[in-house]
C-alpha atoms as a PDB file:
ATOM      1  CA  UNK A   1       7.928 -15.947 -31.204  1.00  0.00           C
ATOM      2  CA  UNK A   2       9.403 -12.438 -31.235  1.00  0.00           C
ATOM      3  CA  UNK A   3       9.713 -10.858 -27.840  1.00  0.00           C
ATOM      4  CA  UNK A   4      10.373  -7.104 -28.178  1.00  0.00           C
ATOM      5  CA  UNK A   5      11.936  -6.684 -25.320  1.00  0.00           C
ATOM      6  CA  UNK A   6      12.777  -2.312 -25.957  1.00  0.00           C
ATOM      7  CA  UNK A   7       8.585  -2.062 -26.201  1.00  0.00           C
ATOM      8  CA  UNK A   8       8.171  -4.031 -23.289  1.00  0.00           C
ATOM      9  CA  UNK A   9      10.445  -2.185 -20.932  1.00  0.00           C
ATOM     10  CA  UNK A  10       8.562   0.803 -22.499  1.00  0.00           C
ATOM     11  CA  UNK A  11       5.467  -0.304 -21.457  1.00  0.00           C
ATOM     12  CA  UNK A  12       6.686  -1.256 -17.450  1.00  0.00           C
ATOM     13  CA  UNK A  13       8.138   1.807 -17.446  1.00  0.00           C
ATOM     14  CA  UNK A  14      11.520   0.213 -16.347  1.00  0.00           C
ATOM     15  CA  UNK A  15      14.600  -0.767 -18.267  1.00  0.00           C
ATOM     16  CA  UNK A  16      16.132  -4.466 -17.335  1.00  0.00           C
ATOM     17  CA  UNK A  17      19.775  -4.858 -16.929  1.00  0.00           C
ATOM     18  CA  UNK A  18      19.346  -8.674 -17.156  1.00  0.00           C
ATOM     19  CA  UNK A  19      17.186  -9.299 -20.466  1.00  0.00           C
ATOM     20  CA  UNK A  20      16.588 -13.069 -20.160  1.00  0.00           C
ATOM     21  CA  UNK A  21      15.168 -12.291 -16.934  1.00  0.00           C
ATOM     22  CA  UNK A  22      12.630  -9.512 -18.102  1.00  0.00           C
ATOM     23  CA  UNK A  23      11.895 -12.804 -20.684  1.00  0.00           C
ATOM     24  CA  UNK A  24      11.370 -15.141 -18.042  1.00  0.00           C
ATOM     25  CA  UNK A  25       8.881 -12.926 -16.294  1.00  0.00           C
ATOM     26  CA  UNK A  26       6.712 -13.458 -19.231  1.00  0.00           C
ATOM     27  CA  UNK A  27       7.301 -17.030 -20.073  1.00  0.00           C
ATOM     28  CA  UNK A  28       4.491 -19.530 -18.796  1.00  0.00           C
ATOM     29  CA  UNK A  29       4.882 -22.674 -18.314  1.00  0.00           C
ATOM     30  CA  UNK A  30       3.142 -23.702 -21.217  1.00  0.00           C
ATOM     31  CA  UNK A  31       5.887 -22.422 -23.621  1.00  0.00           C
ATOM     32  CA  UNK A  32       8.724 -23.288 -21.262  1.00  0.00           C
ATOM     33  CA  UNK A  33       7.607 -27.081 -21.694  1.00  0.00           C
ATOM     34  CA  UNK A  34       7.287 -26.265 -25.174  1.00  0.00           C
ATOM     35  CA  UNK A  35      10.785 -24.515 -25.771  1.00  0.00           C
ATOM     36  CA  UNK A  36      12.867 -25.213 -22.895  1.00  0.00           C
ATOM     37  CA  UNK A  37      13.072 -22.166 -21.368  1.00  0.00           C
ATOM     38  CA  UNK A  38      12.519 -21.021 -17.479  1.00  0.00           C
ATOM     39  CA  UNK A  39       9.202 -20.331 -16.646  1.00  0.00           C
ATOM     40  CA  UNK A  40       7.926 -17.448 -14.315  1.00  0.00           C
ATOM     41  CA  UNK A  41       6.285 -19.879 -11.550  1.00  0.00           C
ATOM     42  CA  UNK A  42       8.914 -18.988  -9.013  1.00  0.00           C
ATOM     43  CA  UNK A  43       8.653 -15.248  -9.776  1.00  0.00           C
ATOM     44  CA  UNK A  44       5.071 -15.283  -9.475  1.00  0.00           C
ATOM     45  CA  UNK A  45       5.695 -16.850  -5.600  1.00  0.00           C
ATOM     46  CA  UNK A  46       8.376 -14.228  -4.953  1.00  0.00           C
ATOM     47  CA  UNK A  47       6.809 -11.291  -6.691  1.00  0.00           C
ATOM     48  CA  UNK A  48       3.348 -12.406  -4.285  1.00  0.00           C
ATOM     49  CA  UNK A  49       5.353 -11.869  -1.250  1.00  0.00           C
ATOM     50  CA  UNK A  50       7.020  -8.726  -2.334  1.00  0.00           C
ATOM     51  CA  UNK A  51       4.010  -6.665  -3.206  1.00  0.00           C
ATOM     52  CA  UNK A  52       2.407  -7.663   0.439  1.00  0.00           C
ATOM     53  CA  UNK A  53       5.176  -5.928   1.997  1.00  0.00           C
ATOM     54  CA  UNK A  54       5.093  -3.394   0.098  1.00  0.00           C
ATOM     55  CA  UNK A  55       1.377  -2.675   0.290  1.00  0.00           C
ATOM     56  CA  UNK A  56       1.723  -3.433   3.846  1.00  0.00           C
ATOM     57  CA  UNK A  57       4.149  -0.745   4.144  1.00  0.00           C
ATOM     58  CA  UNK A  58       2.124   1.696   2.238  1.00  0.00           C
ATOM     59  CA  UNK A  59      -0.536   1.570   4.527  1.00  0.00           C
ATOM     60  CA  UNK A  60       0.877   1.205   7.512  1.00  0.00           C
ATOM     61  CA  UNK A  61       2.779   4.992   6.507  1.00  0.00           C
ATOM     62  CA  UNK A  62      -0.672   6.400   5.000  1.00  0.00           C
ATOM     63  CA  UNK A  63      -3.345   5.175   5.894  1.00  0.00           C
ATOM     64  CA  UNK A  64      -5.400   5.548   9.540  1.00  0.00           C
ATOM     65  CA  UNK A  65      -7.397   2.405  11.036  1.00  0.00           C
ATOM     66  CA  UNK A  66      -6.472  -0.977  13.190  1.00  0.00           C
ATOM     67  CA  UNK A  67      -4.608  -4.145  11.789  1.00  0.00           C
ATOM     68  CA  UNK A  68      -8.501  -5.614  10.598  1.00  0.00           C
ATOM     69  CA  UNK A  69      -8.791  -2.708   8.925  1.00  0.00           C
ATOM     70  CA  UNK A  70      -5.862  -2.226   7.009  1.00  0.00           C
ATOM     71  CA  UNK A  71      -5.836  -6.019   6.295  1.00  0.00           C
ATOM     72  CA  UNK A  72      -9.251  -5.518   4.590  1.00  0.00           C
ATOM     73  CA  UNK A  73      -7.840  -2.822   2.282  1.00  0.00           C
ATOM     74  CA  UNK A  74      -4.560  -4.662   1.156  1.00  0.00           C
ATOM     75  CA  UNK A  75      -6.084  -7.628   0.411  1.00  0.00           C
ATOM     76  CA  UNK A  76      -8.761  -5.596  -1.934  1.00  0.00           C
ATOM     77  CA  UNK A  77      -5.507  -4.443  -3.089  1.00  0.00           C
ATOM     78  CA  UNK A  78      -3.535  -7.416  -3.825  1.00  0.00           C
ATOM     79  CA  UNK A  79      -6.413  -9.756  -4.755  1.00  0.00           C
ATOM     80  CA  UNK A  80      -6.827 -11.417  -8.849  1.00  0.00           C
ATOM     81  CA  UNK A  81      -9.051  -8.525  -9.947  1.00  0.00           C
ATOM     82  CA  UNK A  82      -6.706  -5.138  -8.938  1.00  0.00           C
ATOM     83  CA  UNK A  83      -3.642  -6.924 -10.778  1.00  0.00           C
ATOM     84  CA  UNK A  84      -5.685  -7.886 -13.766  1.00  0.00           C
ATOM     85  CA  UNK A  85      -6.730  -4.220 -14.321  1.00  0.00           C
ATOM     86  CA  UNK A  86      -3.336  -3.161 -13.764  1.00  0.00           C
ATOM     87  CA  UNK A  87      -1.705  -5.705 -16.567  1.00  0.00           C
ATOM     88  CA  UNK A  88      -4.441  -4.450 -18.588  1.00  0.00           C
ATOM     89  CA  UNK A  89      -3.739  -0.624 -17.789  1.00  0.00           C
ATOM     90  CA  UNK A  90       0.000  -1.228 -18.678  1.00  0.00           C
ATOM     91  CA  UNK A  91      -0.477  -3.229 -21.653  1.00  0.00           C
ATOM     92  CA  UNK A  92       1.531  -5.976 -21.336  1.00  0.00           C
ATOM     93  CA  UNK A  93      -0.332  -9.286 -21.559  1.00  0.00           C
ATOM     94  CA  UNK A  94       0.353  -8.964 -25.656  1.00  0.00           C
ATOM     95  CA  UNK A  95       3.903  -9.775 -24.478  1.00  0.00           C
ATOM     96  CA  UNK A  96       3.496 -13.285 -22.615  1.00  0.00           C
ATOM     97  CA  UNK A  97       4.733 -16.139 -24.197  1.00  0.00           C
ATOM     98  CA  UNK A  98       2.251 -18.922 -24.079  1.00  0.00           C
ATOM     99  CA  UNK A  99       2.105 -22.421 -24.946  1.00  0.00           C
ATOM    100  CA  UNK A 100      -0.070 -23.698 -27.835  1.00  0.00           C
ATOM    101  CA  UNK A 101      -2.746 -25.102 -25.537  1.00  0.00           C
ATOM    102  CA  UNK A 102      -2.860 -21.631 -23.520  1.00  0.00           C
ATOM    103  CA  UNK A 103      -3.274 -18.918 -26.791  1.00  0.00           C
ATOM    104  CA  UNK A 104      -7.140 -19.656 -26.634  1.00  0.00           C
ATOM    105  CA  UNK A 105      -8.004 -18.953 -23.434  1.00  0.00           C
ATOM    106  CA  UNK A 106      -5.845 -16.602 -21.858  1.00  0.00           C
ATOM    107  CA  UNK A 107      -8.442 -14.047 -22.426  1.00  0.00           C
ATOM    108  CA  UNK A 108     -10.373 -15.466 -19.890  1.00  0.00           C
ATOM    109  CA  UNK A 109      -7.776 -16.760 -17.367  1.00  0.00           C
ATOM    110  CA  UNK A 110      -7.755 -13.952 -14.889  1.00  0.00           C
ATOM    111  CA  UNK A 111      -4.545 -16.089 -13.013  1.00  0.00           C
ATOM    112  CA  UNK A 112      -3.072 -15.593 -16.292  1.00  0.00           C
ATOM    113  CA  UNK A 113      -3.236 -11.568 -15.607  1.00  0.00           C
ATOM    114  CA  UNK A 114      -2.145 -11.672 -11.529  1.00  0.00           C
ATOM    115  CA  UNK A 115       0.498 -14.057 -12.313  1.00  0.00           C
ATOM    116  CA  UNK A 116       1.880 -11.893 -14.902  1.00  0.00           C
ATOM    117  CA  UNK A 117       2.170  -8.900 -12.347  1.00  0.00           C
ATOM    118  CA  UNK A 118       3.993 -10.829  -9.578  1.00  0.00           C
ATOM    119  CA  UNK A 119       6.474 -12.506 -12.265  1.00  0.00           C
ATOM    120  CA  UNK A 120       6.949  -8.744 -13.510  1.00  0.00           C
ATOM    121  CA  UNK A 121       7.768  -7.432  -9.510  1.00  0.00           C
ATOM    122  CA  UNK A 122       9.971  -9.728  -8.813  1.00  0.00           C
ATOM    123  CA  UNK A 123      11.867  -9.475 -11.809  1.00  0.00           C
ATOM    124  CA  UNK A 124      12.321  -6.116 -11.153  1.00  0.00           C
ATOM    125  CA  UNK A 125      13.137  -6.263  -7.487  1.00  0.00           C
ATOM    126  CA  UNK A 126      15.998  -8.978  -8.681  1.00  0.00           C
ATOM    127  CA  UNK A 127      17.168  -6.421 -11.555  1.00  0.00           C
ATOM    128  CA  UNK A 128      17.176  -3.115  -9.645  1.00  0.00           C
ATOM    129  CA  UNK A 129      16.237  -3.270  -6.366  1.00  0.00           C
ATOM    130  CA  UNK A 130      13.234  -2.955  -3.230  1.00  0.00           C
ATOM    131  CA  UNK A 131      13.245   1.064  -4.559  1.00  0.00           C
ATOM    132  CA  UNK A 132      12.471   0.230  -8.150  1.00  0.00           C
ATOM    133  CA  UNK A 133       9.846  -2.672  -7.352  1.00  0.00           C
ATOM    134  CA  UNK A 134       7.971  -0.334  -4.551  1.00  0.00           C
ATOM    135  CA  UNK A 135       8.106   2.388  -7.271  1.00  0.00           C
ATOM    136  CA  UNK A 136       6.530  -0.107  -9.723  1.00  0.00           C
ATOM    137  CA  UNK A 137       4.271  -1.395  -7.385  1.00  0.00           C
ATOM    138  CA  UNK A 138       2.776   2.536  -6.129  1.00  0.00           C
ATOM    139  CA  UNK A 139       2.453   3.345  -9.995  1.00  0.00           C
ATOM    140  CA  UNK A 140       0.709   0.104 -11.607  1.00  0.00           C
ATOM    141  CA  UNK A 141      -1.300  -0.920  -8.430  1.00  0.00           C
ATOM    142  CA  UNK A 142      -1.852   1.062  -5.083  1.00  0.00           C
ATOM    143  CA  UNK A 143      -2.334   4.280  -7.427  1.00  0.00           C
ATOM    144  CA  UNK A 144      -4.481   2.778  -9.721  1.00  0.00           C
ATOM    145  CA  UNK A 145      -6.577   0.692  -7.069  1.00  0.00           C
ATOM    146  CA  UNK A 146      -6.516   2.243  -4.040  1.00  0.00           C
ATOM    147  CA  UNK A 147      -5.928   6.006  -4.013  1.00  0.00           C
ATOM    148  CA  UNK A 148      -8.448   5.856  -6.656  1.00  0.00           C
ATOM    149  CA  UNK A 149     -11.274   4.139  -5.603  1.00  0.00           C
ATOM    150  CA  UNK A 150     -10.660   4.030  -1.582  1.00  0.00           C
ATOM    151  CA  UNK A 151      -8.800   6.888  -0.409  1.00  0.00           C
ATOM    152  CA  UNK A 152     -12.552   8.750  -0.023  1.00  0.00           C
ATOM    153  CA  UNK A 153     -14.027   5.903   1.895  1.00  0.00           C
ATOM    154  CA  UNK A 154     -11.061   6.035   4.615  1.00  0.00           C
ATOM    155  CA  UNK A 155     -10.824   9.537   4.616  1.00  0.00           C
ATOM    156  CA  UNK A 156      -9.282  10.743   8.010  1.00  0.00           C
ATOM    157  CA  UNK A 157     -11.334  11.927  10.442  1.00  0.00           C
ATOM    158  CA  UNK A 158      -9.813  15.494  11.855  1.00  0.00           C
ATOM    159  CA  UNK A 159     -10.051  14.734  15.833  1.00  0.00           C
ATOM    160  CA  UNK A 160      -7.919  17.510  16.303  1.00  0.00           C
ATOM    161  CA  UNK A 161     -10.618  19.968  14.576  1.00  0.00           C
ATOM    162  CA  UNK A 162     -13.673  18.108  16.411  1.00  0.00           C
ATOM    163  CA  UNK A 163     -11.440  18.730  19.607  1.00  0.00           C
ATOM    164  CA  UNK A 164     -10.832  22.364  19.346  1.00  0.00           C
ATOM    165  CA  UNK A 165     -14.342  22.658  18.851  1.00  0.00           C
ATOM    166  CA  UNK A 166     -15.606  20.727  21.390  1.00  0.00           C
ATOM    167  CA  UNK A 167     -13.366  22.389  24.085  1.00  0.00           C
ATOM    168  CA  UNK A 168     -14.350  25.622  22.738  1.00  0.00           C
ATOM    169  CA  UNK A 169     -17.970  25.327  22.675  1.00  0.00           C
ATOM    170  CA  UNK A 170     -17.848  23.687  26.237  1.00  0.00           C
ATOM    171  CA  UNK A 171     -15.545  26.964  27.333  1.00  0.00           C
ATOM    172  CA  UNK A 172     -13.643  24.734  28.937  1.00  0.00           C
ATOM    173  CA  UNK A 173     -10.010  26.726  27.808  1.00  0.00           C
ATOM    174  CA  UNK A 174      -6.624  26.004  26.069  1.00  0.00           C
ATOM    175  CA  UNK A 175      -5.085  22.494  24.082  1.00  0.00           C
ATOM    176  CA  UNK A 176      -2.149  22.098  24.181  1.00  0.00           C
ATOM    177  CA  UNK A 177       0.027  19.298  22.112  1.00  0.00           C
ATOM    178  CA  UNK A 178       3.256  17.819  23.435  1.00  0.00           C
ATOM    179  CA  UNK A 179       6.055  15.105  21.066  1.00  0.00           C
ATOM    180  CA  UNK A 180       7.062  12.911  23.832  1.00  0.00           C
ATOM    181  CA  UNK A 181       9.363  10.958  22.159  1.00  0.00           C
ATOM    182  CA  UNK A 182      10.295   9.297  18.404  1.00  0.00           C
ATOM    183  CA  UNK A 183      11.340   5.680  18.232  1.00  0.00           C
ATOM    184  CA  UNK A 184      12.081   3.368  15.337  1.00  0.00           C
ATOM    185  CA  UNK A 185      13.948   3.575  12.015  1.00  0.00           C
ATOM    186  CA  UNK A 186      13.728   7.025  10.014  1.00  0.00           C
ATOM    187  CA  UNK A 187      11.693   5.189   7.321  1.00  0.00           C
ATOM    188  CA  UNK A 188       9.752   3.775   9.630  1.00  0.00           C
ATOM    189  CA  UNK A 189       9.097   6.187  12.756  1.00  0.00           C
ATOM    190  CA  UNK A 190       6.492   6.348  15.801  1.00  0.00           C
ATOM    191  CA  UNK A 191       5.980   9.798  17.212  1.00  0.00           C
ATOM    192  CA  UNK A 192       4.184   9.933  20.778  1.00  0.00           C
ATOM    193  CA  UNK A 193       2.355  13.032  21.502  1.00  0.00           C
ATOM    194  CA  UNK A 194       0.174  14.162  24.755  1.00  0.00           C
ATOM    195  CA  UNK A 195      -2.802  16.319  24.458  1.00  0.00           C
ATOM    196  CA  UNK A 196      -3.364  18.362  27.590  1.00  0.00           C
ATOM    197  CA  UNK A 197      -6.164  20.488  28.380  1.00  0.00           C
ATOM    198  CA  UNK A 198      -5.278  23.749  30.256  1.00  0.00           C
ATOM    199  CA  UNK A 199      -2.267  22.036  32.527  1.00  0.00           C
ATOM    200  CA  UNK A 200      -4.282  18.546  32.611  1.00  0.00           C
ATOM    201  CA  UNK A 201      -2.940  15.531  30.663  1.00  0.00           C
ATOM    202  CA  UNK A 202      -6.204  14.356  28.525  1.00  0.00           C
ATOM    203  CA  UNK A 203      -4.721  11.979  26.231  1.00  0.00           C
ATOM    204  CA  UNK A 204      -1.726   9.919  24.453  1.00  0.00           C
ATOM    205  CA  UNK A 205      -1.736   9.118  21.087  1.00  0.00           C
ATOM    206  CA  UNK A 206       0.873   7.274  19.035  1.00  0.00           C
ATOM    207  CA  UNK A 207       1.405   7.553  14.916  1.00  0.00           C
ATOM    208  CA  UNK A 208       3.574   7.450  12.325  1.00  0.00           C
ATOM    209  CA  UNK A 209       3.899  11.181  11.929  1.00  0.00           C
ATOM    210  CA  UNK A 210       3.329  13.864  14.363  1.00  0.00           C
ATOM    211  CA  UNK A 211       0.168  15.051  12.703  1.00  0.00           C
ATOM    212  CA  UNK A 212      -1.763  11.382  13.006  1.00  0.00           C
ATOM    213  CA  UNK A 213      -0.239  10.760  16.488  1.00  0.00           C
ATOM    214  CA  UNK A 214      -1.928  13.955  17.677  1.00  0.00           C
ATOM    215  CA  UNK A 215      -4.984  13.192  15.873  1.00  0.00           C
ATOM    216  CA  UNK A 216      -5.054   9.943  17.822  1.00  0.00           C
ATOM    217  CA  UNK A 217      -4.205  11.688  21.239  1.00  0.00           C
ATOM    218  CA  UNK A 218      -6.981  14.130  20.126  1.00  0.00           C
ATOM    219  CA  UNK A 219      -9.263  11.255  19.114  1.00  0.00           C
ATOM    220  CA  UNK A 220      -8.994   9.773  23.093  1.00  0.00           C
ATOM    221  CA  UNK A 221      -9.190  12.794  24.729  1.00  0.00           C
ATOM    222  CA  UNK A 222     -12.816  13.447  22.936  1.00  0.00           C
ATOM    223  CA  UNK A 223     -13.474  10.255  23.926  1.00  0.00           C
ATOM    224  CA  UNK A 224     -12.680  11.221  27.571  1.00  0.00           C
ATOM    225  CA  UNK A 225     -13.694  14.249  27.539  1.00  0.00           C
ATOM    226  CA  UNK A 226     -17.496  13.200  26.375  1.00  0.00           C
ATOM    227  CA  UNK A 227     -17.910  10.373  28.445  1.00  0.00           C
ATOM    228  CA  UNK A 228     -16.663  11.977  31.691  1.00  0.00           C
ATOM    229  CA  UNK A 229     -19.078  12.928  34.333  1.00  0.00           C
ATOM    230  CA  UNK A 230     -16.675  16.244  35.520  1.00  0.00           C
ATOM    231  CA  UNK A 231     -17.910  19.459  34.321  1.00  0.00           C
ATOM    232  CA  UNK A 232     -16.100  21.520  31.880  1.00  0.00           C
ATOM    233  CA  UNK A 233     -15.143  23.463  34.581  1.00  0.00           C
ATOM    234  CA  UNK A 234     -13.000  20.769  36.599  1.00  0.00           C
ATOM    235  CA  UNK A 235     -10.454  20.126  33.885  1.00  0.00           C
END
């Protein structure tokens, strides 16, 4: 079987340095039995763990919520049906090499489709790099799958607005916002902020930017602040 490997690379988006391996990523067992040749079964394993960590990462830079939460939303993300669509988006599955007994059915083997994606990330994180499989990754599948169809239903709340609001409906005077401190790797930073009321400390909040850390120091202090039997007045 011809493998066109200049269309392919079209297709990803990505040139390979190493063509046998951009082959490999699309040879299934099936036709490595038949002919062979390496299969992609070990990519698929490595190319699995790759994408968690870089979903992971995504989310835990851009999106707001607790650990259950964002666990929910990368497994929607990483799960057999997101990676099908994607494989099908790009265009690729015309490309996998298949073994007699496979050609039939791989129309309705949705493995078939996920397995092709994780062969095709870790190929690409072995040819060029974490940069050009997190690239890969945004593109074909957090794009596609998430910012698409999620990003509305975790929209972030604006505590800092509902805050300001609060205070100033209650007349209860000035917020003020204070960076305590920044810890952790530039790629990978935790700002911690104090929200203070007039010259009272309300709230801490802790994020990986200064915007979300205040908006989760603003997020306790309305919690505080509405559940506190002091008046207005005594902040």
């Amino acid at each position: 079987m011809i493998f066109d490997i200049a269309e392919c690379e079209s297709k990803l988006g990505y040139t390979f340095k190493n063509k046998m391996l951009l082959r490999q990523c699309f040879t299934h067992a099936s036709y490595a039995h038949e002919h062979g040749e390496s299969d992609n079964e070990l990519l698929e394993f490595f190319g699995d763990s790759i994408m968690q960590l870089v979903v992971t990462e995504y989310l835990y830079k851009n999106v707001y919520g607790d650990e259950g939460k964002l666990t929910e939303i990368r497994k929607d993300i990483v799960s057999k049906n997101p990676l099908l669509v994607a494989v099908k988006k790009l265009g690729i599955i015309e490309f996998m090499l298949l073994g007699k007994g496979q050609v039939l059915s791989n129309e309705k083997d949705e493995k078939l489709y996920s397995s092709l994606f994780e062969a095709v990330v870790a190929g690409i994180y072995i040819d060029g790099g974490i940069v050009q499989a997190r690239n890969f990754i945004k593109k074909n599948l957090i794009d596609v799958v998430y910012n698409k169809e999620n990003k509305k239903k975790v929209k972030e709340i604006n505590y800092k607005s509902q805050l300001q609001e609060y205070v100033q409906g209650k007349k209860m005077g000035s917020v003020y916002y204070e960076t305590l401190s920044k810890t952790g790797p530039d790629h990978m930073p935790e700002f911690r902020v104090v929200v203070t009321l007039n010259t009272q400390t309300l709230a801490e909040g802790k994020g990986k930017s200064i915007k979300q850390a205040e908006n989760m120091a603003a997020k306790s202090a309305l919690i505080k602040l509405k559940t506190s039997r002091r008046k207005p007045n005594e902040f």
